[in-house]
PDB file of N, CA and C in Angstrom:
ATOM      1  N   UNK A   1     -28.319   3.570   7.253  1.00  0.00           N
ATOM      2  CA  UNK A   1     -27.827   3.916   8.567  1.00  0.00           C
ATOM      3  C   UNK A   1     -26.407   3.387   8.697  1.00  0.00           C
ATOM      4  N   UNK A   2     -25.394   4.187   9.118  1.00  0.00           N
ATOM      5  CA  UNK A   2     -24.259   4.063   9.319  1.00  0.00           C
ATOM      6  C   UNK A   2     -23.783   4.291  10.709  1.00  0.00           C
ATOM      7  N   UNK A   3     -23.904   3.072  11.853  1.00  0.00           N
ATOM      8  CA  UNK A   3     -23.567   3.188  13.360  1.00  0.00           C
ATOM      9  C   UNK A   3     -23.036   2.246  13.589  1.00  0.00           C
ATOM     10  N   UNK A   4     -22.090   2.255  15.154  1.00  0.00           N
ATOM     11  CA  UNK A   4     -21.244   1.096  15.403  1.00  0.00           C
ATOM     12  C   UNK A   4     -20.913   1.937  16.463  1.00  0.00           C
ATOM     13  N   UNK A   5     -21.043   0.557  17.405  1.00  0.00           N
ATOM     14  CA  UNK A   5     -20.024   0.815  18.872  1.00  0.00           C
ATOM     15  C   UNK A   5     -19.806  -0.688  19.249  1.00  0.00           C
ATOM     16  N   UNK A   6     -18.397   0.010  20.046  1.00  0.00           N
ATOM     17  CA  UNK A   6     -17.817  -1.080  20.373  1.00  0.00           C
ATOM     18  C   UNK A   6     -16.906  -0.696  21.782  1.00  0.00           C
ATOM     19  N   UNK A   7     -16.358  -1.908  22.315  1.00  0.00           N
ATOM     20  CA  UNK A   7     -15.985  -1.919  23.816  1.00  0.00           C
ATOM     21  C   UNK A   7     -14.706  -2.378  23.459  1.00  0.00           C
ATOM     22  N   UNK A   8     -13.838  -1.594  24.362  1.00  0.00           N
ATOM     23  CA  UNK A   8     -12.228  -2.366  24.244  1.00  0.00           C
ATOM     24  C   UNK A   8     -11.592  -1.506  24.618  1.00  0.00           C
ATOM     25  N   UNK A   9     -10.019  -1.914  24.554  1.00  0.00           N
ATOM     26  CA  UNK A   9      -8.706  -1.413  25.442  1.00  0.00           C
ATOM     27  C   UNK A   9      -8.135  -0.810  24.464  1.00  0.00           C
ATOM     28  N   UNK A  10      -7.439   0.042  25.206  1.00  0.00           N
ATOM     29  CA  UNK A  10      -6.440   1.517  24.005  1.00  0.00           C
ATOM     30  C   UNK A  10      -4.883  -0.015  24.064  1.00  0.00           C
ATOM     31  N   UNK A  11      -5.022   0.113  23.083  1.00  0.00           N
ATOM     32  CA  UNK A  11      -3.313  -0.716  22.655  1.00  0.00           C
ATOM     33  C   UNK A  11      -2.299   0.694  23.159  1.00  0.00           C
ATOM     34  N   UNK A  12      -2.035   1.858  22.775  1.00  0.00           N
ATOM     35  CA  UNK A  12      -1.096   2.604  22.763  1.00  0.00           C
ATOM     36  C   UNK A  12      -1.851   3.938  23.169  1.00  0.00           C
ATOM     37  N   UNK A  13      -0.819   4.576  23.261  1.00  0.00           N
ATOM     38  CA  UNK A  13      -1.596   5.917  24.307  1.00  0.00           C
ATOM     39  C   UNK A  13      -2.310   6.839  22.664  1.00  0.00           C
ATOM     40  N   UNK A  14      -3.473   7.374  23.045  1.00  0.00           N
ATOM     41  CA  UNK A  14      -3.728   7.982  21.809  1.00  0.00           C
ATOM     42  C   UNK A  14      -3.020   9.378  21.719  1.00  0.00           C
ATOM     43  N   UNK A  15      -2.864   9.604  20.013  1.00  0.00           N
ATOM     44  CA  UNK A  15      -2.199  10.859  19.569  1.00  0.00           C
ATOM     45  C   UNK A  15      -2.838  11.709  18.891  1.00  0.00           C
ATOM     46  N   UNK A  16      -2.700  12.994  18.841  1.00  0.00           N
ATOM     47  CA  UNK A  16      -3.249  13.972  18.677  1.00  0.00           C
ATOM     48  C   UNK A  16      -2.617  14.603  17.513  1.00  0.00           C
ATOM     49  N   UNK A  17      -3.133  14.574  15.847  1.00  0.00           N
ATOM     50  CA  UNK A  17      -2.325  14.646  14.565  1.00  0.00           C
ATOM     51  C   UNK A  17      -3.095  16.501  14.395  1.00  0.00           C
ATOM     52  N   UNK A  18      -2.294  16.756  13.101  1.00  0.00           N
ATOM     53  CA  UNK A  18      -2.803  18.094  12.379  1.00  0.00           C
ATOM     54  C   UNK A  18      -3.047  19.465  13.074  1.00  0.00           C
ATOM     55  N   UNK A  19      -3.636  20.704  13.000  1.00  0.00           N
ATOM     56  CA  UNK A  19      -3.311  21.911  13.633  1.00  0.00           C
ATOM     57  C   UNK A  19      -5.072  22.521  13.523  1.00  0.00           C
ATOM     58  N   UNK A  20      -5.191  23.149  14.705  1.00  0.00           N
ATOM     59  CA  UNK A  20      -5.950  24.154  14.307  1.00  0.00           C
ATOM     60  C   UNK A  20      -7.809  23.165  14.543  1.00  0.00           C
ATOM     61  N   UNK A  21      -8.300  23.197  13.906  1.00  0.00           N
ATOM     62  CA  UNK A  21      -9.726  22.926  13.964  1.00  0.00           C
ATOM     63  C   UNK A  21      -9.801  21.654  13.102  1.00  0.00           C
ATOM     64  N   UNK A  22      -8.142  21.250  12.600  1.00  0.00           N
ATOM     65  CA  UNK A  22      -8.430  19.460  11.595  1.00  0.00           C
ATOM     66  C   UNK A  22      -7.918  18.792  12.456  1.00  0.00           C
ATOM     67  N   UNK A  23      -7.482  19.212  14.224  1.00  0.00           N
ATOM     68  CA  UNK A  23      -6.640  18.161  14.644  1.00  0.00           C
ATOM     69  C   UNK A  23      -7.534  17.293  15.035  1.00  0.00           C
ATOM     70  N   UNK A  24      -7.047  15.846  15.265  1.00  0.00           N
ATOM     71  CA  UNK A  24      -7.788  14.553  15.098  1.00  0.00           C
ATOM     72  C   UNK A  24      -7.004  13.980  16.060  1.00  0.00           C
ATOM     73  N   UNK A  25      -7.502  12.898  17.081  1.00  0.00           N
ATOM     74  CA  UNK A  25      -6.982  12.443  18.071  1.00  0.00           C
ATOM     75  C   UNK A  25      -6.957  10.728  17.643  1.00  0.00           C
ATOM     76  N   UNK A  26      -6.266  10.024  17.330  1.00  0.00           N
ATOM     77  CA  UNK A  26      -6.259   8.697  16.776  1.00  0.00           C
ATOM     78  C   UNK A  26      -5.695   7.836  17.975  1.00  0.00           C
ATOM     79  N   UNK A  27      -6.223   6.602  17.865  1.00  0.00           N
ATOM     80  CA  UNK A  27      -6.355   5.427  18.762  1.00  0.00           C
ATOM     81  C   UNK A  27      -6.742   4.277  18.491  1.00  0.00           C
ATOM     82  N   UNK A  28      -6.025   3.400  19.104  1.00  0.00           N
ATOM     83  CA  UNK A  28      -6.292   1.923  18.227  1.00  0.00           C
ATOM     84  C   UNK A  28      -6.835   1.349  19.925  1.00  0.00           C
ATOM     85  N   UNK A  29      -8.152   0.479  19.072  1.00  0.00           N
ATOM     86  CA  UNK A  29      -8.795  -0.144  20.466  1.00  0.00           C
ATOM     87  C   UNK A  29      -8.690  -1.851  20.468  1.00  0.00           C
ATOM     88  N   UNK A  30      -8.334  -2.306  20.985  1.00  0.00           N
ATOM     89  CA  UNK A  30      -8.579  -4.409  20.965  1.00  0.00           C
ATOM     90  C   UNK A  30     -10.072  -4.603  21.679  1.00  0.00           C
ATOM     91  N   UNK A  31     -10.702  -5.040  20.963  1.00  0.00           N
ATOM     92  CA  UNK A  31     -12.128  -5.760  20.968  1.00  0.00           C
ATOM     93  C   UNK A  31     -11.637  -7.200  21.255  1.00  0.00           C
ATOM     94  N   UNK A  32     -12.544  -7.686  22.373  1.00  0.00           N
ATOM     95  CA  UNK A  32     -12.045  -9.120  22.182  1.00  0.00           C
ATOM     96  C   UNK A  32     -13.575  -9.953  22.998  1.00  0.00           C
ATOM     97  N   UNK A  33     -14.657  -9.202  22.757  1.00  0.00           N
ATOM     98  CA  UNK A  33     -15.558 -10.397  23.105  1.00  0.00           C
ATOM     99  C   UNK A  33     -15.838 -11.503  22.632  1.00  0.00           C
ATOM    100  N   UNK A  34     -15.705 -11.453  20.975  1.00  0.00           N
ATOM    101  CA  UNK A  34     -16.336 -12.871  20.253  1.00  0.00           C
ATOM    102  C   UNK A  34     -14.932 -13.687  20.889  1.00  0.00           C
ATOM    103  N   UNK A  35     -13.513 -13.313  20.776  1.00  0.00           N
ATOM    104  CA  UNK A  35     -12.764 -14.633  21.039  1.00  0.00           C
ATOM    105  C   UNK A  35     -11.322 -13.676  21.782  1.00  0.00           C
ATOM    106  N   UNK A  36     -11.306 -13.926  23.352  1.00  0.00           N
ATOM    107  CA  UNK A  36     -10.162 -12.963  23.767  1.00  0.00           C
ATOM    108  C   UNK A  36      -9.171 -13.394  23.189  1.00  0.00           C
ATOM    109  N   UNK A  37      -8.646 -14.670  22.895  1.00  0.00           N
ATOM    110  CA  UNK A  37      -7.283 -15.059  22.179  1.00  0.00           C
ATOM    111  C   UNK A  37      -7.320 -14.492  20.652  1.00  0.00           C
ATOM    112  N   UNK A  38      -8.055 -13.875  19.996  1.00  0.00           N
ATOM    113  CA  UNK A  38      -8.281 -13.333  19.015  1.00  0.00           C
ATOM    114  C   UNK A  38      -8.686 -11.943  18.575  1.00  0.00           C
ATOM    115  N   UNK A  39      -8.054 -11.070  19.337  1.00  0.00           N
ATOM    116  CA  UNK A  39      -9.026  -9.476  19.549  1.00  0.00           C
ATOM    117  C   UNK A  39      -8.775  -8.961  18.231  1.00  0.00           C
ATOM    118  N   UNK A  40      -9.811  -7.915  17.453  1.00  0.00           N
ATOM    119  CA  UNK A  40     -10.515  -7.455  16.478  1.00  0.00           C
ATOM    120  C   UNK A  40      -9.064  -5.965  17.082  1.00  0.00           C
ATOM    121  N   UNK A  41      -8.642  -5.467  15.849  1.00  0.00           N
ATOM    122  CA  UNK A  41      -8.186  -4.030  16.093  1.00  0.00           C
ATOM    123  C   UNK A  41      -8.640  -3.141  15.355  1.00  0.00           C
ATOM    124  N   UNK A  42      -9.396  -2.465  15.887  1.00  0.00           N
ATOM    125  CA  UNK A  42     -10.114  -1.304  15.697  1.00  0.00           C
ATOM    126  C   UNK A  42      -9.160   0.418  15.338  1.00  0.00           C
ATOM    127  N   UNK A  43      -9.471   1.253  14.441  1.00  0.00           N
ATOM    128  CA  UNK A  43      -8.363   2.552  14.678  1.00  0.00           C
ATOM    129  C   UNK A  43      -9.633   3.361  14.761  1.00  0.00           C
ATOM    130  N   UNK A  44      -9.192   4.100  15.603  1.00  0.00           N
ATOM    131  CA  UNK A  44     -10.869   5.662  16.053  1.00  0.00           C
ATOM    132  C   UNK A  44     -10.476   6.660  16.133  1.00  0.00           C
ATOM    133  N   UNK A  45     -11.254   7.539  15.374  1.00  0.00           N
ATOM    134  CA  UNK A  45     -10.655   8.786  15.599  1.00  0.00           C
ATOM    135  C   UNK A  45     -11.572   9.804  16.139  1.00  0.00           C
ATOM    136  N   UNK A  46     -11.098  10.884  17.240  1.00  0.00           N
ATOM    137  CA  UNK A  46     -12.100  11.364  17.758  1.00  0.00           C
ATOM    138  C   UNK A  46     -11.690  12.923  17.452  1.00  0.00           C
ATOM    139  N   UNK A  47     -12.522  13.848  17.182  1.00  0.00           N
ATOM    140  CA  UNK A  47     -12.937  15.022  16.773  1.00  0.00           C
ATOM    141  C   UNK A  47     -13.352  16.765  17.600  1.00  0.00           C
ATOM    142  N   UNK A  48     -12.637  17.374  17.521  1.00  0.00           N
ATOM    143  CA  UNK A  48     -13.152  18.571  18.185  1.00  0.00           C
ATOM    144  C   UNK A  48     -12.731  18.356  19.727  1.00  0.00           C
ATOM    145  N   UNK A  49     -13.723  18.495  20.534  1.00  0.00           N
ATOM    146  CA  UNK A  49     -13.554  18.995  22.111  1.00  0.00           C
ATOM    147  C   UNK A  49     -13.421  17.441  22.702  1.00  0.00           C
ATOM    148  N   UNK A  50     -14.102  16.081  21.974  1.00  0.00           N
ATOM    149  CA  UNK A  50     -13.781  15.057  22.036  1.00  0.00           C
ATOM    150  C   UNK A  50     -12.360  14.487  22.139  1.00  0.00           C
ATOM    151  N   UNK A  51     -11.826  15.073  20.973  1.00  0.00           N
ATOM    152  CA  UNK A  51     -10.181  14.428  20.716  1.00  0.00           C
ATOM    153  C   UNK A  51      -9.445  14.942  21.909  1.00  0.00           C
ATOM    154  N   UNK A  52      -9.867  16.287  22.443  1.00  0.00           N
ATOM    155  CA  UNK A  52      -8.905  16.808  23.609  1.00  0.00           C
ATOM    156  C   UNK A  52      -8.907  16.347  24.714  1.00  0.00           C
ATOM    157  N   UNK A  53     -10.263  15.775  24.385  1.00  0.00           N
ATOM    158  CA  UNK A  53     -10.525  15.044  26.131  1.00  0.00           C
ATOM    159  C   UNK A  53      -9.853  13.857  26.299  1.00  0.00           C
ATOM    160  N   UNK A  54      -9.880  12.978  24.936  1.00  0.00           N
ATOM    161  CA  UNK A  54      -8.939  11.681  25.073  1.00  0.00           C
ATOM    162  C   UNK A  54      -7.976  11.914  25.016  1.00  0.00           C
ATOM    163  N   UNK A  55      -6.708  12.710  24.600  1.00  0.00           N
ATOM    164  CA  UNK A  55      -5.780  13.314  24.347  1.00  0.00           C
ATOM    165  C   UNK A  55      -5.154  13.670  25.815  1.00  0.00           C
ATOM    166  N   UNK A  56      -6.273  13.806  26.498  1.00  0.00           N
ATOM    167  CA  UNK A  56      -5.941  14.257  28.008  1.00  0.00           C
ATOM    168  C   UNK A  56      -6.015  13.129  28.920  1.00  0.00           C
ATOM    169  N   UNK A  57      -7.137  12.586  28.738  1.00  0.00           N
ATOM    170  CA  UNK A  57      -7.213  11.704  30.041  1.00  0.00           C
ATOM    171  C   UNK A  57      -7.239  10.088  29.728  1.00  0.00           C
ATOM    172  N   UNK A  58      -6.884   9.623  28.748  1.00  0.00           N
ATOM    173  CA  UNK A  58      -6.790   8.496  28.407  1.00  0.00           C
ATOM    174  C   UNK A  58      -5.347   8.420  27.826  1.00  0.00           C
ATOM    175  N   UNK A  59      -4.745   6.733  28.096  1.00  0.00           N
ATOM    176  CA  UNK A  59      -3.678   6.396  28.298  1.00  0.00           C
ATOM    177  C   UNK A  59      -3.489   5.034  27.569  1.00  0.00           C
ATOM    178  N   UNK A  60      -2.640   4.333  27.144  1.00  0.00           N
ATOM    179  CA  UNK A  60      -2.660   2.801  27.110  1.00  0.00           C
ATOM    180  C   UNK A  60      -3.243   1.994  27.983  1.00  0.00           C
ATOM    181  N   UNK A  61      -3.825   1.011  27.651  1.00  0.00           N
ATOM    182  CA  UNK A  61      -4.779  -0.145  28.806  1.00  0.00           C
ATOM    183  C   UNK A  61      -5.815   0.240  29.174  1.00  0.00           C
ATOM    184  N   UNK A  62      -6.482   1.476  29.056  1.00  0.00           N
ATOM    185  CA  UNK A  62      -7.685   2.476  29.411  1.00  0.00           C
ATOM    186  C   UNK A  62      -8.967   1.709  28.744  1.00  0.00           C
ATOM    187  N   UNK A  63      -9.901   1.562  29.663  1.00  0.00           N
ATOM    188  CA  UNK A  63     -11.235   0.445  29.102  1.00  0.00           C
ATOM    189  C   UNK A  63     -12.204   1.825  28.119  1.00  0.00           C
ATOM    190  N   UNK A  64     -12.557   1.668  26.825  1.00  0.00           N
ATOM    191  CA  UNK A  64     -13.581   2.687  26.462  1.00  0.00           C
ATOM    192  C   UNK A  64     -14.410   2.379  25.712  1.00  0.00           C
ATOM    193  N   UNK A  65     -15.464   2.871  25.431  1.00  0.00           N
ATOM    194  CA  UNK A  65     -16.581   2.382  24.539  1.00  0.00           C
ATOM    195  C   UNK A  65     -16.807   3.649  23.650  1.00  0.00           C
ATOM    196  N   UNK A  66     -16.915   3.138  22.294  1.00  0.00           N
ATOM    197  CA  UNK A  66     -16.831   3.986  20.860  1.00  0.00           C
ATOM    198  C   UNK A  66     -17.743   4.283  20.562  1.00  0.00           C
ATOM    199  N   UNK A  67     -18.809   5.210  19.686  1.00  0.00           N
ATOM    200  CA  UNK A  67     -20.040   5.021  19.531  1.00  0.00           C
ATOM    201  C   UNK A  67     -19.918   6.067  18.016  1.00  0.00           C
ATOM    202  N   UNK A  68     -20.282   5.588  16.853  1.00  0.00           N
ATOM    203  CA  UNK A  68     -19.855   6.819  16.125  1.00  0.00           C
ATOM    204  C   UNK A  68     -19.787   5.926  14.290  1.00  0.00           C
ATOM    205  N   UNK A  69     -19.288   6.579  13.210  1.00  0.00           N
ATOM    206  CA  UNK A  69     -19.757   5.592  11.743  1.00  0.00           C
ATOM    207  C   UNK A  69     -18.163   4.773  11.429  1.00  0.00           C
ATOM    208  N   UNK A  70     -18.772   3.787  10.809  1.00  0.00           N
ATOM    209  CA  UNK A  70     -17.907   2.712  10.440  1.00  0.00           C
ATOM    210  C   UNK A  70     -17.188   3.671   9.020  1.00  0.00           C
ATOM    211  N   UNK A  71     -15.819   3.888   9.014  1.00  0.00           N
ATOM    212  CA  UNK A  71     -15.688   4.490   7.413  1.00  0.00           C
ATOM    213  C   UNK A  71     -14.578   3.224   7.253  1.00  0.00           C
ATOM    214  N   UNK A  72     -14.278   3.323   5.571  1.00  0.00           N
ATOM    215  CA  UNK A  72     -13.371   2.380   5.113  1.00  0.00           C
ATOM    216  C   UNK A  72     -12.561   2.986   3.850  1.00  0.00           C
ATOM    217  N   UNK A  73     -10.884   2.743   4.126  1.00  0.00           N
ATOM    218  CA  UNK A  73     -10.475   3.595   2.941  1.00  0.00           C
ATOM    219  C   UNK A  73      -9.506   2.542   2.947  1.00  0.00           C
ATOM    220  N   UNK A  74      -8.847   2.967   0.832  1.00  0.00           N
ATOM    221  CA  UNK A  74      -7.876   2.282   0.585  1.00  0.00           C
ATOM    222  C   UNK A  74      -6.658   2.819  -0.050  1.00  0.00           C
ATOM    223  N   UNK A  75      -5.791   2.278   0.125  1.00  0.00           N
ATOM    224  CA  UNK A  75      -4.712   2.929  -0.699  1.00  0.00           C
ATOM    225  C   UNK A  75      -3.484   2.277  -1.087  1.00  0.00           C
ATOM    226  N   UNK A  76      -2.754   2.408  -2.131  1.00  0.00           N
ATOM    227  CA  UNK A  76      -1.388   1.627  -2.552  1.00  0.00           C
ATOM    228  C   UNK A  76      -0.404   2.599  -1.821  1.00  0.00           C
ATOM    229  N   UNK A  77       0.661   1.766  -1.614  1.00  0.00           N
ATOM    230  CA  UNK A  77       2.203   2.176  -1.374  1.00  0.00           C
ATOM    231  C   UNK A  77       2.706   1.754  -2.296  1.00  0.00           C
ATOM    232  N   UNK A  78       4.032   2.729  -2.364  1.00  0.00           N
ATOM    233  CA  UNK A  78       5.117   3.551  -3.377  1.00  0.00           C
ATOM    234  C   UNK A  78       5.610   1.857  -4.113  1.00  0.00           C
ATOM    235  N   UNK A  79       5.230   0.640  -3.123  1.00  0.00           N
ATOM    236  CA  UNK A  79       5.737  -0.265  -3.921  1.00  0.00           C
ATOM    237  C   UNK A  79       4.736  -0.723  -4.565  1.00  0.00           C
ATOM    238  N   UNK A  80       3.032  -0.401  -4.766  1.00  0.00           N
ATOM    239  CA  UNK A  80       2.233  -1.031  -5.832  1.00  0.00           C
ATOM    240  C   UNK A  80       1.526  -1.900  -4.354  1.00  0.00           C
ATOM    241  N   UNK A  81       1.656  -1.936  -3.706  1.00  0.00           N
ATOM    242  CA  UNK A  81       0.899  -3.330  -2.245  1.00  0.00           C
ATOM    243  C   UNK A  81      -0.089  -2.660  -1.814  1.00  0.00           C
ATOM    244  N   UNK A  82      -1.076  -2.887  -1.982  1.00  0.00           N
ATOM    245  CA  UNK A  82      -2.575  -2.223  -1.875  1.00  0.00           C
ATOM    246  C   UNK A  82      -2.883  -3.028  -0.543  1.00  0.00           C
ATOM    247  N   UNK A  83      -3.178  -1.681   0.031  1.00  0.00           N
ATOM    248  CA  UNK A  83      -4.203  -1.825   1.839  1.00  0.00           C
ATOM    249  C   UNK A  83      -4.819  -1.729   1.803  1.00  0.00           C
ATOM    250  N   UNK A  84      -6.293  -1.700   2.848  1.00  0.00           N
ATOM    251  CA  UNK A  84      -7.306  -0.845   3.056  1.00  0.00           C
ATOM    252  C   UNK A  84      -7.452  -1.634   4.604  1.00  0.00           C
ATOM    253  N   UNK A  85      -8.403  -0.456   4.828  1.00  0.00           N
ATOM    254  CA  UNK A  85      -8.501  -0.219   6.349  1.00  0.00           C
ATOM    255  C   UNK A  85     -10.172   0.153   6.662  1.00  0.00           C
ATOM    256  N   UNK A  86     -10.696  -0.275   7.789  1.00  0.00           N
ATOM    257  CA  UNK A  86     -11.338  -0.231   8.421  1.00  0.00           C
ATOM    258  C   UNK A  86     -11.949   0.340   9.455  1.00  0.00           C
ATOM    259  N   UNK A  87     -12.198   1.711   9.908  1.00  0.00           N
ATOM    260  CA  UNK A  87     -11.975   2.633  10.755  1.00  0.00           C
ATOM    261  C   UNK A  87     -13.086   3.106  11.455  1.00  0.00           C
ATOM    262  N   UNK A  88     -13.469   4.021  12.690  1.00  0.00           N
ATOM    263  CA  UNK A  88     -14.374   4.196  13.293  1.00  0.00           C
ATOM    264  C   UNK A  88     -14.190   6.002  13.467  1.00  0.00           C
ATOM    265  N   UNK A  89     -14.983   7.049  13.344  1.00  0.00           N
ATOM    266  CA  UNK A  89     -15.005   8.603  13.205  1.00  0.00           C
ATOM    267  C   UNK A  89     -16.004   8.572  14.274  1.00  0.00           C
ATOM    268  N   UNK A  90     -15.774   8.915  15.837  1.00  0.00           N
ATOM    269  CA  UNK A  90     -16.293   8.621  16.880  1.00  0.00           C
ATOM    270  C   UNK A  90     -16.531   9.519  17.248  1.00  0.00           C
ATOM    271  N   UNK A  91     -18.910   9.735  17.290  1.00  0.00           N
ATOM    272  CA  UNK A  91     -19.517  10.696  17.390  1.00  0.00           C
ATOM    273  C   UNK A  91     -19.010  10.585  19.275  1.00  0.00           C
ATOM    274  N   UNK A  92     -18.325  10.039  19.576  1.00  0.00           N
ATOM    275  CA  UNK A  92     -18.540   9.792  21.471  1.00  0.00           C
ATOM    276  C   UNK A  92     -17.905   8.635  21.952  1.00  0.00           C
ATOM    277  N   UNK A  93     -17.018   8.859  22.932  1.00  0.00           N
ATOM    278  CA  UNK A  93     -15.808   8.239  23.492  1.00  0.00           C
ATOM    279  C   UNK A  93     -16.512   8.504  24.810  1.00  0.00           C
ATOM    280  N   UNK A  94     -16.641   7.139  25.424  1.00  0.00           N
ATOM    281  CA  UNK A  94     -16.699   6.700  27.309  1.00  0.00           C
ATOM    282  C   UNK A  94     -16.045   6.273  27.649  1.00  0.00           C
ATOM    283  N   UNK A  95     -15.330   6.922  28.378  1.00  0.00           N
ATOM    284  CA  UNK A  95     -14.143   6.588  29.341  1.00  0.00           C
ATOM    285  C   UNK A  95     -14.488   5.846  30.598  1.00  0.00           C
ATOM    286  N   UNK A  96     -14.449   3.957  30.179  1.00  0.00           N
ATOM    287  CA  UNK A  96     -15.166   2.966  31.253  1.00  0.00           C
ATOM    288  C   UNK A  96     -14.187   2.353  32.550  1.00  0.00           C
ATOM    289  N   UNK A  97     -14.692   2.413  33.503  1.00  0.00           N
ATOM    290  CA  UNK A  97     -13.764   1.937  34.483  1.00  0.00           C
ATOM    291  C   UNK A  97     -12.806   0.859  34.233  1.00  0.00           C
ATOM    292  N   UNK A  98     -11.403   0.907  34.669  1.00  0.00           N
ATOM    293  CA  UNK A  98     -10.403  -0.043  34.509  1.00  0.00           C
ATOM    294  C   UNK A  98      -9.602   0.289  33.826  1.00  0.00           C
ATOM    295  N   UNK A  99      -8.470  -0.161  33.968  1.00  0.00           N
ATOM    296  CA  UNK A  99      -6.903   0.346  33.029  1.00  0.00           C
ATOM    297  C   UNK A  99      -6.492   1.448  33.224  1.00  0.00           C
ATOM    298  N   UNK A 100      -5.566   1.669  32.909  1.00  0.00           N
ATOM    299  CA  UNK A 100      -4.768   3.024  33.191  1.00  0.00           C
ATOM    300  C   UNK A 100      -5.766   4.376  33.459  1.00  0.00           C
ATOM    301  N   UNK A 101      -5.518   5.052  34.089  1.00  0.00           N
ATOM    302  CA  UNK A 101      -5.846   6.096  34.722  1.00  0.00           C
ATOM    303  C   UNK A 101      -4.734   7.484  34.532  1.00  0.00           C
ATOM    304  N   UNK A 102      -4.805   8.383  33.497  1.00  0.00           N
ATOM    305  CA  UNK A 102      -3.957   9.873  33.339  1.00  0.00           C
ATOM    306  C   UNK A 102      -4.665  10.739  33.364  1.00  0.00           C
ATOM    307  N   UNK A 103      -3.581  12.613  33.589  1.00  0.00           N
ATOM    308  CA  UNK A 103      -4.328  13.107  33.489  1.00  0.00           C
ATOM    309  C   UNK A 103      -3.266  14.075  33.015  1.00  0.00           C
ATOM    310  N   UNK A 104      -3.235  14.804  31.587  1.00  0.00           N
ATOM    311  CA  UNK A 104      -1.970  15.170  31.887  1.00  0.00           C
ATOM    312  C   UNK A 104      -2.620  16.621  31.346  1.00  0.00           C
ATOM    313  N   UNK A 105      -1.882  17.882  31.551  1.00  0.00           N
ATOM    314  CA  UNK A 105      -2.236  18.620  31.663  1.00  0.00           C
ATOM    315  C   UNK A 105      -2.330  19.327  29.873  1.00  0.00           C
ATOM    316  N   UNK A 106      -3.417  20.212  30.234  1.00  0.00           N
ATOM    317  CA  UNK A 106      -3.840  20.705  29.171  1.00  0.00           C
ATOM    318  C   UNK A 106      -2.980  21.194  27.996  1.00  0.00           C
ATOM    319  N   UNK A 107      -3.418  21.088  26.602  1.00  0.00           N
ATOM    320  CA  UNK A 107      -2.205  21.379  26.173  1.00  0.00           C
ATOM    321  C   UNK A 107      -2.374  22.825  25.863  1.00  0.00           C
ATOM    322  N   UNK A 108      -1.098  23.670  25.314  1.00  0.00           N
ATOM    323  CA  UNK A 108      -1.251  25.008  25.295  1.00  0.00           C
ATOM    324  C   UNK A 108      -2.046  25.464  23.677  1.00  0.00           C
ATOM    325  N   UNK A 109      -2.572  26.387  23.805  1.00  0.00           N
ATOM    326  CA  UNK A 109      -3.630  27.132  22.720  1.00  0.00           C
ATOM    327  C   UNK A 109      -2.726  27.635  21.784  1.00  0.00           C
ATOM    328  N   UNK A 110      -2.813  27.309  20.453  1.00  0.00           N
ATOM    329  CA  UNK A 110      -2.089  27.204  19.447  1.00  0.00           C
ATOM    330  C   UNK A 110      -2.593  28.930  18.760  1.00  0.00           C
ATOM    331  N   UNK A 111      -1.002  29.613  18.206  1.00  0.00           N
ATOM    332  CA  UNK A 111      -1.502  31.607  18.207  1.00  0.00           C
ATOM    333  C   UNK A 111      -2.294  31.413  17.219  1.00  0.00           C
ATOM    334  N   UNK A 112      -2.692  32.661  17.578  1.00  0.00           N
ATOM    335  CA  UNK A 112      -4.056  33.024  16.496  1.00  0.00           C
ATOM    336  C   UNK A 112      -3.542  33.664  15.413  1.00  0.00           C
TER     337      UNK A 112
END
């Protein structure tokens, strides 16, 4: 079983990457129950009719709860310095009371 949710604040307003039916709505969340002077940063990405909705109505400082699989990928840069990352593919985004409040208007339907 591969599940995870978690509670926390949008660091930066989320963005909406790629075209067509791969676009992906990415967002970084601060977790900070085990230690607030220490918050956990989370990156989530939300999918389909999901991503549009956060894309729309969520903002920086926005309280939300994640619900969806833990994935983990790695990779080198051009200088040889190997990353990896920790990430959340979010079956469901709740948009919880507190923090910023947007609403910005729909975006336009990309031609067929």
């Amino acid at each position: 079983m591969n599940s995870i949710t978690l509670i926390g604040t949008l660091t930066k307003d989320p963005e909406m990457k790629g075209e067509g039916d791969g676009r992906v709505c990415q967002m970084r969340i601060a977790e900070s129950n085990a230690d607030p002077d220490k918050p956990l940063f989370v990156t989530v990405a939300a999918f389909g009719r999901n991503a549009e909705n956060c894309e729309r109505y969520l903002a920086k400082g926005r309280h939300v709860a994640v619900s969806g699989r833990l994935r983990f990928r790695e990779w080198s840069r051009l200088d040889g310095a190997k990353h990896s990352e920790h990430s959340i593919a979010a079956d469901r985004v709740d948009f919880l009371p507190g923090g910023a409040r947007v609403e910005r208007e729909a975006p336009e339907p990309a031609p067929a």
